[in-house]
N, C-alpha and C. Protein backbone atom coordinates (compact mmCIF):
# COMPACT_ATOMS: atom_id res chain seq x y z
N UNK A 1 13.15 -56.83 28.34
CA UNK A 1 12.64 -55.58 28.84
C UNK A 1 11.98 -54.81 27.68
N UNK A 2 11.01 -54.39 28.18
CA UNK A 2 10.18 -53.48 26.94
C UNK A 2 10.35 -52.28 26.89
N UNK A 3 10.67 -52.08 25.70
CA UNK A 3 11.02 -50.02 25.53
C UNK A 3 9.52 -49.46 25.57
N UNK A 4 9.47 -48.05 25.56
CA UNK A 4 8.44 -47.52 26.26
C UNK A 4 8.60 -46.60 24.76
N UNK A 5 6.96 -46.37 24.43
CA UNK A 5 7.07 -45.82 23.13
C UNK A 5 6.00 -44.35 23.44
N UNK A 6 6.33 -43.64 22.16
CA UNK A 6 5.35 -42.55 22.50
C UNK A 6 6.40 -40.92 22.78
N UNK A 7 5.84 -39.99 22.56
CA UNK A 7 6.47 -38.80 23.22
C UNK A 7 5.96 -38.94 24.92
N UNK A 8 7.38 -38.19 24.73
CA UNK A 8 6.77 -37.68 26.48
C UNK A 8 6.49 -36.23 26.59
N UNK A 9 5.74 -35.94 27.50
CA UNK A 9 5.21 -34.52 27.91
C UNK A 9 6.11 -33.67 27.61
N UNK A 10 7.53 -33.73 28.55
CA UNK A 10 8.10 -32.55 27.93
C UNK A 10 9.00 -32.55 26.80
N UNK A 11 9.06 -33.97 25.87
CA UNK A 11 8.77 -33.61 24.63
C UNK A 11 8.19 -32.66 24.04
N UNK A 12 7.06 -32.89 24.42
CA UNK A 12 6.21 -32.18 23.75
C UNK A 12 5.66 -30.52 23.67
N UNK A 13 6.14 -30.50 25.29
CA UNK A 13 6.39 -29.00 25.84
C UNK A 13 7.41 -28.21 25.00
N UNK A 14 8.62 -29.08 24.61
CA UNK A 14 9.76 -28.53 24.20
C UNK A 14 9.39 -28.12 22.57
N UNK A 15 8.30 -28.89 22.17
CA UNK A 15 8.20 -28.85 20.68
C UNK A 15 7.37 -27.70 20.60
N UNK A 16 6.38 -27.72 21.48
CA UNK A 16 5.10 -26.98 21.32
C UNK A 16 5.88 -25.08 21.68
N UNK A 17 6.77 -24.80 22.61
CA UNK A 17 7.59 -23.75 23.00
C UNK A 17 8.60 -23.40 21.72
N UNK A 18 9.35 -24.79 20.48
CA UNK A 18 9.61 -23.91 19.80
C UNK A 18 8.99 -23.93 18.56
N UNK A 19 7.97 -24.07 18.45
CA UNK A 19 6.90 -23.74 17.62
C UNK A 19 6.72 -22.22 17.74
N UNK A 20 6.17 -22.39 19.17
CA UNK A 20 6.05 -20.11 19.48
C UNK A 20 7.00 -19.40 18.96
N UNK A 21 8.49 -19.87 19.43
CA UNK A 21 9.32 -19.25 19.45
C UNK A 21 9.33 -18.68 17.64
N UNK A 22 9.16 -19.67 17.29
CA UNK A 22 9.19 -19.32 15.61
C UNK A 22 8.11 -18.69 14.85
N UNK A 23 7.00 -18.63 15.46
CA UNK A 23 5.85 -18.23 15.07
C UNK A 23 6.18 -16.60 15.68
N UNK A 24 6.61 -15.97 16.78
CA UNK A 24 6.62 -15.07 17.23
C UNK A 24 7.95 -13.72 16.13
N UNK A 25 8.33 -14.77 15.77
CA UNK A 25 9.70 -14.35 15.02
C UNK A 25 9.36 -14.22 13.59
N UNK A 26 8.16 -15.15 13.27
CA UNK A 26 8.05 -15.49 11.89
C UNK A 26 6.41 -14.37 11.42
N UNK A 27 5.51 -14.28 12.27
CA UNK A 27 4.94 -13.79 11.72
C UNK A 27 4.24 -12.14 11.50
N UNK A 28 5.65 -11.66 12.54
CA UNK A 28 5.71 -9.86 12.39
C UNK A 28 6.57 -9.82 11.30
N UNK A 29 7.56 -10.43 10.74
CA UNK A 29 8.37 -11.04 9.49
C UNK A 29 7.36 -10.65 8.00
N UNK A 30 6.74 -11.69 8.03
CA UNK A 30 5.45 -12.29 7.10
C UNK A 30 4.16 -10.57 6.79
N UNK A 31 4.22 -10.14 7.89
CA UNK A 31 3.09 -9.58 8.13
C UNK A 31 4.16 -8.01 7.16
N UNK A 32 4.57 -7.57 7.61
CA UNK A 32 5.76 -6.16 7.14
C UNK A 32 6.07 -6.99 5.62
N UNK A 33 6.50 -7.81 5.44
CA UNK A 33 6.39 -8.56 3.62
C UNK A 33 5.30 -8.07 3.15
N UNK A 34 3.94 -8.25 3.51
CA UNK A 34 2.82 -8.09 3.01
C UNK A 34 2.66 -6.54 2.47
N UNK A 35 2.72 -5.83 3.83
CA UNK A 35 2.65 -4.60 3.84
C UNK A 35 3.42 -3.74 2.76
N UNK A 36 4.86 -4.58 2.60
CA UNK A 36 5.59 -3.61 1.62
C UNK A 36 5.04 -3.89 -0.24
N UNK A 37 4.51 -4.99 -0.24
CA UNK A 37 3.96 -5.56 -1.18
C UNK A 37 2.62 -4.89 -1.78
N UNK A 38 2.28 -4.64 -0.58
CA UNK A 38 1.08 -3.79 -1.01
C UNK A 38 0.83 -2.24 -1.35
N UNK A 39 2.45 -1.75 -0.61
CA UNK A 39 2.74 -0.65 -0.88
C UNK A 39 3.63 -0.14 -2.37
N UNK A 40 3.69 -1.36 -2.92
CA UNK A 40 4.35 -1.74 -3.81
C UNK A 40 3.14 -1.16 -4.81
N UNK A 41 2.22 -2.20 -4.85
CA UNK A 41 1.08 -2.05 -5.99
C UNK A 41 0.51 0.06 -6.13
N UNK A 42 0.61 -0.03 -4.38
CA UNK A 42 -0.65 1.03 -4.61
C UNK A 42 1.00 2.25 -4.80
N UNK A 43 1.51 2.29 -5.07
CA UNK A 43 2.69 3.37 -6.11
C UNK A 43 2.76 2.87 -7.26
N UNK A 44 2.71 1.64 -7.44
CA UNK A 44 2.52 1.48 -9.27
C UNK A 44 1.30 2.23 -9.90
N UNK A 45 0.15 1.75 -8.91
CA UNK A 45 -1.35 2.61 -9.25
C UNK A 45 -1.12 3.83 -9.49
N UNK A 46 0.10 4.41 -8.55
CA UNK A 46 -0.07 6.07 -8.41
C UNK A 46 0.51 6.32 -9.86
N UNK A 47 1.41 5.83 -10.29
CA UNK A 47 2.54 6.10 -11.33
C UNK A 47 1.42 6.07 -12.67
N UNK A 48 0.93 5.02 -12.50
CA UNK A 48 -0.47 4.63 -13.78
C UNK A 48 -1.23 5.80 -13.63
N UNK A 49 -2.12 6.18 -12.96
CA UNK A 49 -3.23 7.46 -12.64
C UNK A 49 -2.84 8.43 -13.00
N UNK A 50 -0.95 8.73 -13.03
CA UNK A 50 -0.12 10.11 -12.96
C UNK A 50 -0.18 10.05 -14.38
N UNK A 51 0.57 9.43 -15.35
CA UNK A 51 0.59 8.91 -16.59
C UNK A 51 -0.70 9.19 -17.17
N UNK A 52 -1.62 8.57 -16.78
CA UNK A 52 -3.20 8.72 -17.71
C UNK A 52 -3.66 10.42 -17.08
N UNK A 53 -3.29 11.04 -16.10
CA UNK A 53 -3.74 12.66 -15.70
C UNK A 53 -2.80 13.11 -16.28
N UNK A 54 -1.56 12.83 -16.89
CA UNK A 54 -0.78 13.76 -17.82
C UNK A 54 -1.03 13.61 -19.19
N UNK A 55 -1.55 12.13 -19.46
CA UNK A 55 -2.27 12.77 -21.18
C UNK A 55 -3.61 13.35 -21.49
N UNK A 56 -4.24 13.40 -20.32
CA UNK A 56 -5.52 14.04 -19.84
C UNK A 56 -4.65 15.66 -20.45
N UNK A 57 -4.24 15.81 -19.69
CA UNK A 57 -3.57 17.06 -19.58
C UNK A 57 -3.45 17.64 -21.05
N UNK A 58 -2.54 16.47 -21.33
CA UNK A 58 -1.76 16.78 -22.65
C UNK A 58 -3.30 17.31 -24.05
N UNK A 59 -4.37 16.34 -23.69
CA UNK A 59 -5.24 16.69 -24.47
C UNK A 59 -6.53 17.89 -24.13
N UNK A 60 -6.34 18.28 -22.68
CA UNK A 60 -7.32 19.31 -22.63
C UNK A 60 -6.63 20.35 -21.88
N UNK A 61 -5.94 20.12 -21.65
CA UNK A 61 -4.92 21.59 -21.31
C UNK A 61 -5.55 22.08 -19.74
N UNK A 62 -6.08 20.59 -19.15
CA UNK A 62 -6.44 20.96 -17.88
C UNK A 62 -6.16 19.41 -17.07
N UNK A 63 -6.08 19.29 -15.57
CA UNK A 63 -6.23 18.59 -14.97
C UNK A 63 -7.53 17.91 -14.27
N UNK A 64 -7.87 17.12 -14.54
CA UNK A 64 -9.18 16.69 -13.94
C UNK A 64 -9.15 15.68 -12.21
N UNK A 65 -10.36 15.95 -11.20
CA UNK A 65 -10.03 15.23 -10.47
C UNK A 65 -11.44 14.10 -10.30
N UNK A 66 -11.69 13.81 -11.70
CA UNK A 66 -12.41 12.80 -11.35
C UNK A 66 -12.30 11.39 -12.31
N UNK A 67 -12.00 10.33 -11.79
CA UNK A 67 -11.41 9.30 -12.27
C UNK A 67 -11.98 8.85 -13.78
N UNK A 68 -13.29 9.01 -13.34
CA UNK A 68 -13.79 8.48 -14.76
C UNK A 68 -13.46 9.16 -16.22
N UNK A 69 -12.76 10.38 -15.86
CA UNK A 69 -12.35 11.32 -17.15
C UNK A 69 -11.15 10.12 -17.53
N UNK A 70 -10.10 9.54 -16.85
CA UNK A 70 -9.21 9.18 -16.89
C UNK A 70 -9.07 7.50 -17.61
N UNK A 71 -10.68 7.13 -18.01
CA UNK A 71 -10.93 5.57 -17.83
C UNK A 71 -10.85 4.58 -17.14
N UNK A 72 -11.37 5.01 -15.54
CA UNK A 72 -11.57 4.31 -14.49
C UNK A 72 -12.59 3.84 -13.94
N UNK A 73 -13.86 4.72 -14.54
CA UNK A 73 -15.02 4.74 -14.15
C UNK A 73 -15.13 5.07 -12.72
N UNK A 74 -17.09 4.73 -12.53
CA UNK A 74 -17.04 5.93 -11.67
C UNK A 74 -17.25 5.16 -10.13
N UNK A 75 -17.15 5.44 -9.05
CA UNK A 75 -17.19 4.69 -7.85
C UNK A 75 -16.08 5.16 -7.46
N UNK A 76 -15.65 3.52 -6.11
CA UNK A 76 -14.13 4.20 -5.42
C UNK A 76 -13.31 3.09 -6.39
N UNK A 77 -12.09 3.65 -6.77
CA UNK A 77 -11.27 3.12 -7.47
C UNK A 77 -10.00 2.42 -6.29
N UNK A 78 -9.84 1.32 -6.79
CA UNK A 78 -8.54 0.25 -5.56
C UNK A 78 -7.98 0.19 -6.51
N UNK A 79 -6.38 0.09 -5.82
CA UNK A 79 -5.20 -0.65 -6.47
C UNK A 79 -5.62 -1.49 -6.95
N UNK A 80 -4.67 -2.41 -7.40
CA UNK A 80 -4.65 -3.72 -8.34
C UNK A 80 -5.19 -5.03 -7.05
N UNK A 81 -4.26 -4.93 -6.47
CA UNK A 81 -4.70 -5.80 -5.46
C UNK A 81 -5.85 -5.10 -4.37
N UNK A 82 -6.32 -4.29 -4.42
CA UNK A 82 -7.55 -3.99 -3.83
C UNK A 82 -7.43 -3.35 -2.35
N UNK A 83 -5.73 -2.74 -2.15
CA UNK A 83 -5.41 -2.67 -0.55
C UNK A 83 -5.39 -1.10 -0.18
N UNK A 84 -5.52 -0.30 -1.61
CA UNK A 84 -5.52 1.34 -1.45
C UNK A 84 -6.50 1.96 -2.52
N UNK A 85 -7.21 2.73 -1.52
CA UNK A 85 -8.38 3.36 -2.16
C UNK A 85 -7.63 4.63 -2.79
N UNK A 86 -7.67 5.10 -4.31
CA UNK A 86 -6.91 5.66 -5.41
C UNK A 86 -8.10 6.95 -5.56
N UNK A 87 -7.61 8.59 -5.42
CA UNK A 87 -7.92 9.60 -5.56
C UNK A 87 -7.39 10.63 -5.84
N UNK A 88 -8.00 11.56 -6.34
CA UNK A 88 -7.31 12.82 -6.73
C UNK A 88 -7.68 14.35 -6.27
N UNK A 89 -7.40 15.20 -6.56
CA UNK A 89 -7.41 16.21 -6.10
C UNK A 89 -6.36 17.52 -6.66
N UNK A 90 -6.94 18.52 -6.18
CA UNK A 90 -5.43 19.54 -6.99
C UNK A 90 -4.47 19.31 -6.22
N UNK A 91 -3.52 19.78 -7.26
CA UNK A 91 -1.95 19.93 -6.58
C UNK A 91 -1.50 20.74 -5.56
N UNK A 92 0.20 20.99 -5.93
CA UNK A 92 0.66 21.46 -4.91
C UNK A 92 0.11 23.15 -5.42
N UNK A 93 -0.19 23.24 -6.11
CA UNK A 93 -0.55 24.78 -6.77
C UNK A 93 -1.74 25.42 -6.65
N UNK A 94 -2.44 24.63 -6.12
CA UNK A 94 -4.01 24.93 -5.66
C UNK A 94 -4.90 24.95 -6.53
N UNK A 95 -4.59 24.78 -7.73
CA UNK A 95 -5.39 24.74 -8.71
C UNK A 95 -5.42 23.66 -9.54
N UNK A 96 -6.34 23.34 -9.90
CA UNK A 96 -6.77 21.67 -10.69
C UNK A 96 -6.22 22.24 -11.96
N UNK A 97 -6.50 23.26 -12.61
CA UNK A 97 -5.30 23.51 -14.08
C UNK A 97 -3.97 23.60 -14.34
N UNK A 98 -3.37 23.46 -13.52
CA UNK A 98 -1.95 23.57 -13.60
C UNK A 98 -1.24 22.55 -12.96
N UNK A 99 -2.08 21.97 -11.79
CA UNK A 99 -1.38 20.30 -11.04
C UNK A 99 -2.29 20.07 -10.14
N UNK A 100 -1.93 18.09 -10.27
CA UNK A 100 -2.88 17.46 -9.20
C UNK A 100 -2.33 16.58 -8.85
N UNK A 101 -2.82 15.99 -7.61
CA UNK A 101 -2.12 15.34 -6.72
C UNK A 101 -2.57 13.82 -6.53
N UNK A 102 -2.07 12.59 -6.98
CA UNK A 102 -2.85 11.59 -6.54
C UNK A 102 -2.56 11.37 -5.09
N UNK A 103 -3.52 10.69 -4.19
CA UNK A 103 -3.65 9.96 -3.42
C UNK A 103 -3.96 8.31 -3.28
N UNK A 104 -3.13 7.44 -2.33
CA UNK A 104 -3.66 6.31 -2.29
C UNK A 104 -3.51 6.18 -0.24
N UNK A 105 -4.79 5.58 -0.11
CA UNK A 105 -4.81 5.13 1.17
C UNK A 105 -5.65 3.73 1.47
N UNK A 106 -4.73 3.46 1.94
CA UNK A 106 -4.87 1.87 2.97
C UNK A 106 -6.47 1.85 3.31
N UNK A 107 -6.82 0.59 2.79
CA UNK A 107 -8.27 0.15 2.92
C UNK A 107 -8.12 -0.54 4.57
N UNK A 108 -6.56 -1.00 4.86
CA UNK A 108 -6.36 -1.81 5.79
C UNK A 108 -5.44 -0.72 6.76
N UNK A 109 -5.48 -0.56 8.33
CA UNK A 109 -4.42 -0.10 8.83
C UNK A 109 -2.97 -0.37 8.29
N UNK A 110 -2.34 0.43 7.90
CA UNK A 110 -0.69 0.52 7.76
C UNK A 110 0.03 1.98 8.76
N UNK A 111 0.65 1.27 9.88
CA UNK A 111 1.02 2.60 10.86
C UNK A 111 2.02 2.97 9.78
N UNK A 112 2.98 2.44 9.59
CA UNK A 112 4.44 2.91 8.61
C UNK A 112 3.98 3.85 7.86
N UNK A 113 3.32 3.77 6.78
CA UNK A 113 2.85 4.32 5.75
C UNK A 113 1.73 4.81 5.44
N UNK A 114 0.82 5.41 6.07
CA UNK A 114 -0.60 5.84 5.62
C UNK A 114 -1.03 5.95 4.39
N UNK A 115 -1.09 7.29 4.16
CA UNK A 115 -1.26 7.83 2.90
C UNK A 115 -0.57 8.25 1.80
N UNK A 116 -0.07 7.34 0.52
CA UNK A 116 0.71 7.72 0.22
C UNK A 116 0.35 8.83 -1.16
N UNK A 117 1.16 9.97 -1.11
CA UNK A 117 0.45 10.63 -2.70
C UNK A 117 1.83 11.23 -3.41
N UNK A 118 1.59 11.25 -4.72
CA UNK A 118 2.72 11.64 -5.76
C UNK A 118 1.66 13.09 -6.50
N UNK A 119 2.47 13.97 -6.78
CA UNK A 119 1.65 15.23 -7.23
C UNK A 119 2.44 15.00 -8.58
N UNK A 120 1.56 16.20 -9.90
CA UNK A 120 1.97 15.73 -11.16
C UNK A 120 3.15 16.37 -11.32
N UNK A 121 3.69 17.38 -10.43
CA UNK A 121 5.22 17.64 -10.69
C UNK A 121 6.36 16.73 -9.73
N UNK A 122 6.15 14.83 -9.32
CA UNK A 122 6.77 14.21 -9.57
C UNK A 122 7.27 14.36 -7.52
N UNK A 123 6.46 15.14 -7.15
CA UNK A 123 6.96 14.99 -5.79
C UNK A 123 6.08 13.73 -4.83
N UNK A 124 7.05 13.45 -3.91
CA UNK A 124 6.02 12.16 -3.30
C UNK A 124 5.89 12.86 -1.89
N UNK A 125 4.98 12.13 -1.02
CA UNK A 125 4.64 12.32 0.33
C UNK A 125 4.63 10.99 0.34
N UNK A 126 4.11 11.12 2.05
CA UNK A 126 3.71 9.86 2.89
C UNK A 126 3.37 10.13 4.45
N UNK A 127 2.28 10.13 4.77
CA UNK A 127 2.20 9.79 6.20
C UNK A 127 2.44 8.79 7.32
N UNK A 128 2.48 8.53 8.44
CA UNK A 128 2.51 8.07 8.90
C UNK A 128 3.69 7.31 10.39
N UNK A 129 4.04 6.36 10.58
CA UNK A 129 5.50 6.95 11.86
C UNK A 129 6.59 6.53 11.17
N UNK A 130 6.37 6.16 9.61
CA UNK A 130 8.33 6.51 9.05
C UNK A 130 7.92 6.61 7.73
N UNK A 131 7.40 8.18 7.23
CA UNK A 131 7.27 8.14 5.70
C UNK A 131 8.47 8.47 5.35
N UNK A 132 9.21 8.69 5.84
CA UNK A 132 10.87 8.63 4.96
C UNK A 132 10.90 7.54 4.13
N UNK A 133 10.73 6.54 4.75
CA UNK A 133 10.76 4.71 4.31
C UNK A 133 9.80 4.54 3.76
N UNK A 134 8.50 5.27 3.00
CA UNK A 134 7.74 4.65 2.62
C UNK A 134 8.04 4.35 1.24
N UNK A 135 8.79 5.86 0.54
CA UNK A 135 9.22 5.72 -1.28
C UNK A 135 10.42 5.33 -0.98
């Protein structure tokens, strides 16, 4: 008697269903990794920008909000990895001489986290539907 070789259909049904199953599980997983990763860089950026606007500071006894004072040159400035567009502006004090505020925002939708900004007296924000969780 001859054995019968080959998958059968619902083999294959069964394989192909938990393929989904894992893909459905695996790549809202994968995707929130990314996101925090990237939220990762663009607060290191902020911490770097804060650092180079406080020896700005330190040497002209003012705050500037334009990057190229800072050695960034001039255009739109991205994180490291290229996922948050990096800006400034005055602080919480309203005035560009006394404090300023970086900003970084998502080149890419991020609902969690929008916009994230650190001002030069060390406070953070965040927009978006859980900036609690974003710092």
């Amino acid at each position: 008697m001859k054995q019968p070789r080959g998958v059968t259909l619902i083999e294959l049904l069964i394989v192909i269903a938990v393929i989904g199953i894992l893909s459905a599980i695996a790549v809202p997983a994968y995707t929130e990794h990314t996101l925090k990763g990237r939220r990762a860089a663009a607060k290191a950026m902020l911490y770097e920008v804060l650092q180079h606007s406080e020896r700005f500071y330190s040497e002209n006894n003012t705050f500037t909000n334009d990057m190229a004072d800072l050695g960034y040159g001039a255009g739109v400035i991205l994180s490291e990895n290229g996922s948050h567009e990096i800006t400034l502006a005055a602080g919480p004090s309203g005035d560009l001489t006394t404090s300023v505020t970086i900003s970084a925002t998502p080149v890419a939708a991020d609902a969690k986290c929008d916009v994230l900004s650190l001002s030069s007296n060390n406070a953070k924000a965040a927009s978006g539907s859980t900036p609690a969780k974003c710092w």
